[in-house]
C-alpha atoms as a PDB file:
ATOM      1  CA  UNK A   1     -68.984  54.761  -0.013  1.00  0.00           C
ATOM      2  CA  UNK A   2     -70.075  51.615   1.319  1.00  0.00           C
ATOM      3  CA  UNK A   3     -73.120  50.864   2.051  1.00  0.00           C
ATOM      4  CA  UNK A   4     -74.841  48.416   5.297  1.00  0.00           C
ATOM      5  CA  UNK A   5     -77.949  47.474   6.348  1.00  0.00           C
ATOM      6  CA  UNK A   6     -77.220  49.957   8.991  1.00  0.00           C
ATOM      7  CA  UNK A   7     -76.827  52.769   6.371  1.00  0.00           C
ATOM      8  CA  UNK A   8     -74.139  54.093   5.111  1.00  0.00           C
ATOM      9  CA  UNK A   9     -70.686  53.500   6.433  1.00  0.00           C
ATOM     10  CA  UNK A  10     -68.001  56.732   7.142  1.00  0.00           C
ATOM     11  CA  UNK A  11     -64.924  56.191   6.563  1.00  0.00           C
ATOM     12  CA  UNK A  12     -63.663  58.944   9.183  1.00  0.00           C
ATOM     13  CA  UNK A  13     -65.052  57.040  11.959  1.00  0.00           C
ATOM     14  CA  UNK A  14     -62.689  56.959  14.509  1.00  0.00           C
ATOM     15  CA  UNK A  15     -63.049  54.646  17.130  1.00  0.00           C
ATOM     16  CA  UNK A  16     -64.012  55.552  20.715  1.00  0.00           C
ATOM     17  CA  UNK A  17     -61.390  54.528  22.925  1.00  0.00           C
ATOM     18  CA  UNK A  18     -62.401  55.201  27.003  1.00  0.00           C
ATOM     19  CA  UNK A  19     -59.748  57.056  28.990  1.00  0.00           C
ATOM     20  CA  UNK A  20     -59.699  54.309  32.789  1.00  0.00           C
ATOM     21  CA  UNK A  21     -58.475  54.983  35.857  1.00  0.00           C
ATOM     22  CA  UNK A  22     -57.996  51.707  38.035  1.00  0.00           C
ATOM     23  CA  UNK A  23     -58.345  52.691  41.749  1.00  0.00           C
ATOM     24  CA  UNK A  24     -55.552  51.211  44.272  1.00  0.00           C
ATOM     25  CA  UNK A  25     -57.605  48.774  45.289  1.00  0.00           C
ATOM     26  CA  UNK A  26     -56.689  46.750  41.762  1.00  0.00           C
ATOM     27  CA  UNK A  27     -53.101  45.468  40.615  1.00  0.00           C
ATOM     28  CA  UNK A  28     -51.443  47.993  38.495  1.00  0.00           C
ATOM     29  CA  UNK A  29     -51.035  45.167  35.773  1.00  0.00           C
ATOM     30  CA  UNK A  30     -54.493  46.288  34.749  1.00  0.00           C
ATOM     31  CA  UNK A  31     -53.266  49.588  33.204  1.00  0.00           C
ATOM     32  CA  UNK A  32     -50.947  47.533  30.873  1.00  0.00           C
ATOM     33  CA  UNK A  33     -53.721  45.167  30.114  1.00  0.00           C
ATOM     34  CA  UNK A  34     -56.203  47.974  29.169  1.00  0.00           C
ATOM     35  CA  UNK A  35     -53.477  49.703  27.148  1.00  0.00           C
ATOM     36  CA  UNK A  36     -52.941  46.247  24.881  1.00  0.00           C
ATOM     37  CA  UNK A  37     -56.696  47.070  24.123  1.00  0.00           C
ATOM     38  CA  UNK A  38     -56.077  50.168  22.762  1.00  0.00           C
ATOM     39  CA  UNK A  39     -57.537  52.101  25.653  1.00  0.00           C
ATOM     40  CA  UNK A  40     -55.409  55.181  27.452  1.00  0.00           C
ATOM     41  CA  UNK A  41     -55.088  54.083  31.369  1.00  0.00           C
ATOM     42  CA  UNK A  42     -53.828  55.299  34.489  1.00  0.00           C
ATOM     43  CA  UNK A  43     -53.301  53.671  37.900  1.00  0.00           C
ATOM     44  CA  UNK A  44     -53.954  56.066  41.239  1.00  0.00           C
ATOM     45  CA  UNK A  45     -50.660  54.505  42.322  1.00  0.00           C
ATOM     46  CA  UNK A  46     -48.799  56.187  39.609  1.00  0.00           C
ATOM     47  CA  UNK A  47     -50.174  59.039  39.526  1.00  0.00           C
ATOM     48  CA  UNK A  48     -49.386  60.071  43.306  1.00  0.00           C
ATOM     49  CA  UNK A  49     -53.345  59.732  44.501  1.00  0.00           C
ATOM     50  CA  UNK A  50     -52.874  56.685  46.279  1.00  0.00           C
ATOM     51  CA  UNK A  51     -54.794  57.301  50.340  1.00  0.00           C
ATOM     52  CA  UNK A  52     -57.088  59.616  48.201  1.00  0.00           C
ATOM     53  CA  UNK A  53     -60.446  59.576  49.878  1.00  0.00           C
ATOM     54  CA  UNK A  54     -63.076  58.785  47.681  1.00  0.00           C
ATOM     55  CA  UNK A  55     -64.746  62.071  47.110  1.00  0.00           C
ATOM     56  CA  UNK A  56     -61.288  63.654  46.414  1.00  0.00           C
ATOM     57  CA  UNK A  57     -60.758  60.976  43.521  1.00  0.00           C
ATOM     58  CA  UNK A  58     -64.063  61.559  42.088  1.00  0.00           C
ATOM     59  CA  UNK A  59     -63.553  64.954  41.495  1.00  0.00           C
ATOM     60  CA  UNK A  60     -60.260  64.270  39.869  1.00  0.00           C
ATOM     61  CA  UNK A  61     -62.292  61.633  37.888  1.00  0.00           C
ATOM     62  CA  UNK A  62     -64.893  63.815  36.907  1.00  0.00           C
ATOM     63  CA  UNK A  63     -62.441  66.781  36.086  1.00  0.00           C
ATOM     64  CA  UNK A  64     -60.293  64.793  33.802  1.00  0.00           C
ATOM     65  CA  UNK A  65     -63.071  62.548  32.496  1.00  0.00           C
ATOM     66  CA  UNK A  66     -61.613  59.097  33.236  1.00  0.00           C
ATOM     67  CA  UNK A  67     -63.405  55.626  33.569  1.00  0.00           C
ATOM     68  CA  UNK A  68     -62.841  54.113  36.897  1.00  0.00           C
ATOM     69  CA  UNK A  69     -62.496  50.668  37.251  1.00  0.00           C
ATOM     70  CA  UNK A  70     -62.417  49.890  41.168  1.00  0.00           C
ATOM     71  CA  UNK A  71     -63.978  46.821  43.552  1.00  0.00           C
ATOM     72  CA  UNK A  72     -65.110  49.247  45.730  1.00  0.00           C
ATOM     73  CA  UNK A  73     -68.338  49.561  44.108  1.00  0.00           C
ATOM     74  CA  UNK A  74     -70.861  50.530  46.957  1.00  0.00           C
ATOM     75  CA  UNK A  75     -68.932  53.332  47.774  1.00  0.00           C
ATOM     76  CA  UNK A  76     -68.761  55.358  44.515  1.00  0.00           C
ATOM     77  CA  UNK A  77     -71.875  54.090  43.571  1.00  0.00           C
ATOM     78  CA  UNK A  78     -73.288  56.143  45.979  1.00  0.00           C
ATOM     79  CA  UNK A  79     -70.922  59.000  44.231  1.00  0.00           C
ATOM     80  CA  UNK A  80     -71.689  58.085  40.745  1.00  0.00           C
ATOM     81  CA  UNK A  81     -75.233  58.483  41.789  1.00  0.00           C
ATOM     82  CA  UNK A  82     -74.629  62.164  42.559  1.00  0.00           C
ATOM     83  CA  UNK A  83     -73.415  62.706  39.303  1.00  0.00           C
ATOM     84  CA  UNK A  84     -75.816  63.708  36.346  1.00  0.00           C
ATOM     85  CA  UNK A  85     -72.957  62.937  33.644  1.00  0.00           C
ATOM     86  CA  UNK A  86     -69.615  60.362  34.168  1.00  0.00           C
ATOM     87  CA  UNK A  87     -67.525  58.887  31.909  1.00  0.00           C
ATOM     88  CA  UNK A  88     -68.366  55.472  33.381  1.00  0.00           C
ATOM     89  CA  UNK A  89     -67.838  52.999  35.877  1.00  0.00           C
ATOM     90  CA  UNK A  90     -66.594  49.228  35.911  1.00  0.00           C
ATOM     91  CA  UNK A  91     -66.889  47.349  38.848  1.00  0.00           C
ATOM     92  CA  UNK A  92     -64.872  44.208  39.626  1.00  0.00           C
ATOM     93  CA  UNK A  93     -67.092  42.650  41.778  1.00  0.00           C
ATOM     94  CA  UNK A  94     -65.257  39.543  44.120  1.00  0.00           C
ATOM     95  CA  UNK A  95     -62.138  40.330  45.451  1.00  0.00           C
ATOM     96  CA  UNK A  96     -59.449  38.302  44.060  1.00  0.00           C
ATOM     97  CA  UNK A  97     -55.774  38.156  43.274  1.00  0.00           C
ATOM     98  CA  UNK A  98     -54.393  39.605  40.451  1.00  0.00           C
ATOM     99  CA  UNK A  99     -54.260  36.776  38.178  1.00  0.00           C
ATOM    100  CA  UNK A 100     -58.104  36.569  38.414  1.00  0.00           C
ATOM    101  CA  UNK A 101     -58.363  40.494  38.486  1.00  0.00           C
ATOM    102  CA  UNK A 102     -56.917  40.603  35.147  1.00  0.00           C
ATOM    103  CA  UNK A 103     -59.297  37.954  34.066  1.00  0.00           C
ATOM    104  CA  UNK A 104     -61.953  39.537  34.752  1.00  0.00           C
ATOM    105  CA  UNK A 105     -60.719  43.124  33.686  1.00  0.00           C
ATOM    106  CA  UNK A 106     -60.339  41.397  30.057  1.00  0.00           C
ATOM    107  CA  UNK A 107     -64.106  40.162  30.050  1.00  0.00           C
ATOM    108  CA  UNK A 108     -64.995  44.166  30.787  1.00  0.00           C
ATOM    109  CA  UNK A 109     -62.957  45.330  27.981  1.00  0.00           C
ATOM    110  CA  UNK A 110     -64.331  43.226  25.743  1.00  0.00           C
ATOM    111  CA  UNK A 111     -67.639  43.938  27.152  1.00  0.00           C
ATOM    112  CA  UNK A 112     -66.726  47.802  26.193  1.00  0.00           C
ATOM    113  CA  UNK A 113     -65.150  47.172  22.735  1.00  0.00           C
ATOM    114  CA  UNK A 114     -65.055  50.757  21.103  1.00  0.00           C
ATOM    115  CA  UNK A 115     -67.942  52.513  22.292  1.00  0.00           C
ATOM    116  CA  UNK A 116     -69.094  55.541  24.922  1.00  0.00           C
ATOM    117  CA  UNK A 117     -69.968  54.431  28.231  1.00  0.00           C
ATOM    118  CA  UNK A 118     -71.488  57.258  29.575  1.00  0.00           C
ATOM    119  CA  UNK A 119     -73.709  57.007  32.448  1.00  0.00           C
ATOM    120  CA  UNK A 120     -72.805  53.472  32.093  1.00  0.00           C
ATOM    121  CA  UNK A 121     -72.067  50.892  34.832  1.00  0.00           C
ATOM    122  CA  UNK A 122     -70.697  47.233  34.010  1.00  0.00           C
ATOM    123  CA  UNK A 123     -70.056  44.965  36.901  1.00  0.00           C
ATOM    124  CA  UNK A 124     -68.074  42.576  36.252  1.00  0.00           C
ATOM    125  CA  UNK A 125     -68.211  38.597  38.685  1.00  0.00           C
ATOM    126  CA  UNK A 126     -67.075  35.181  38.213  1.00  0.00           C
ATOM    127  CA  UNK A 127     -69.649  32.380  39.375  1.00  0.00           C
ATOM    128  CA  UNK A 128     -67.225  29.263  39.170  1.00  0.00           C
ATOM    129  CA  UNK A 129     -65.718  29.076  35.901  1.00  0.00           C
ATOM    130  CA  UNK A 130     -68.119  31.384  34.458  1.00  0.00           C
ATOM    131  CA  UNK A 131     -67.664  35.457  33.975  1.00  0.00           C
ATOM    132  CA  UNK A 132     -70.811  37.573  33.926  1.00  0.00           C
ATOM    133  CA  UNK A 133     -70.846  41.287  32.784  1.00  0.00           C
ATOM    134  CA  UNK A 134     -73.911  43.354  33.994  1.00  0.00           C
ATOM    135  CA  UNK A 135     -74.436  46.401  32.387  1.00  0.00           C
ATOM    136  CA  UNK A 136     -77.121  49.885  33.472  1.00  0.00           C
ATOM    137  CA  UNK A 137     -76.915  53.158  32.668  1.00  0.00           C
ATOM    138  CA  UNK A 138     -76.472  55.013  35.965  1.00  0.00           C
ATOM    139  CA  UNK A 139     -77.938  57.117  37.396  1.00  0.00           C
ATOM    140  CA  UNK A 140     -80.770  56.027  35.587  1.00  0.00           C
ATOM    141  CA  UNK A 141     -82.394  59.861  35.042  1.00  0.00           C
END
């Protein structure tokens, strides 16, 4: 086996892969966009939940452990901060067309590569021609 300057390297590693929901508020190109990157997404339009109040999604989002990407981000914030565990939460910040939605979904997913973001928050705003990711842990307990 291999060895790094990390230790040694397993060969079984699989990687980690984070199931997303993208709320309605987001184009339901960014479910195509996140599977491209290897990650399993749904859109709340296609899965019948669009009108969902917010609480009722979060308890489908906590029951089947998703990801939610959304630009509503002061509203389940205030969820997310009820929750000891989540799977995560991505926050487009500006809202924007499409085009730029998927833009700035792609900066995220790099931003996530193939790791666990439990308890973990990225946000996710342009500033001109520039991205910026932002990323907590959340609640921070």
């Amino acid at each position: 086996m291999a060895a790094s300057s990390e230790g040694p390297t397993n060969p079984f590693r699989l990687p980690i892969m984070v199931k997303l929901l993208i709320d309605e508020c987001l184009h339901t190109s960014l479910v195509d966009l996140a599977h491209r990157g290897g990650h399993p997404a749904d859109h709340v339009a296609h899965l019948g939940l669009g009108g969902y109040k917010d609480w009722q999604l979060m308890a489908f989002i906590r029951e089947r452990e998703y990801a939610l990407v959304t630009n509503n981000g002061s509203d389940f914030m205030a969820l997310y901060g009820r929750e000891a565990v989540h799977a995560g939460l991505i926050v487009i910040v500006p809202n924007v067309p499409p085009a730029q939605q998927r833009e700035l979904f792609q900066a995220a997913l790099e931003r996530v590569g193939e790791r666990d973001l439990t308890n973990t928050v990225i946000e996710v705003d342009s500033r001109g021609d520039a991205i910026e990711c932002r990323e907590y842990r959340f609640p921070a307990r």
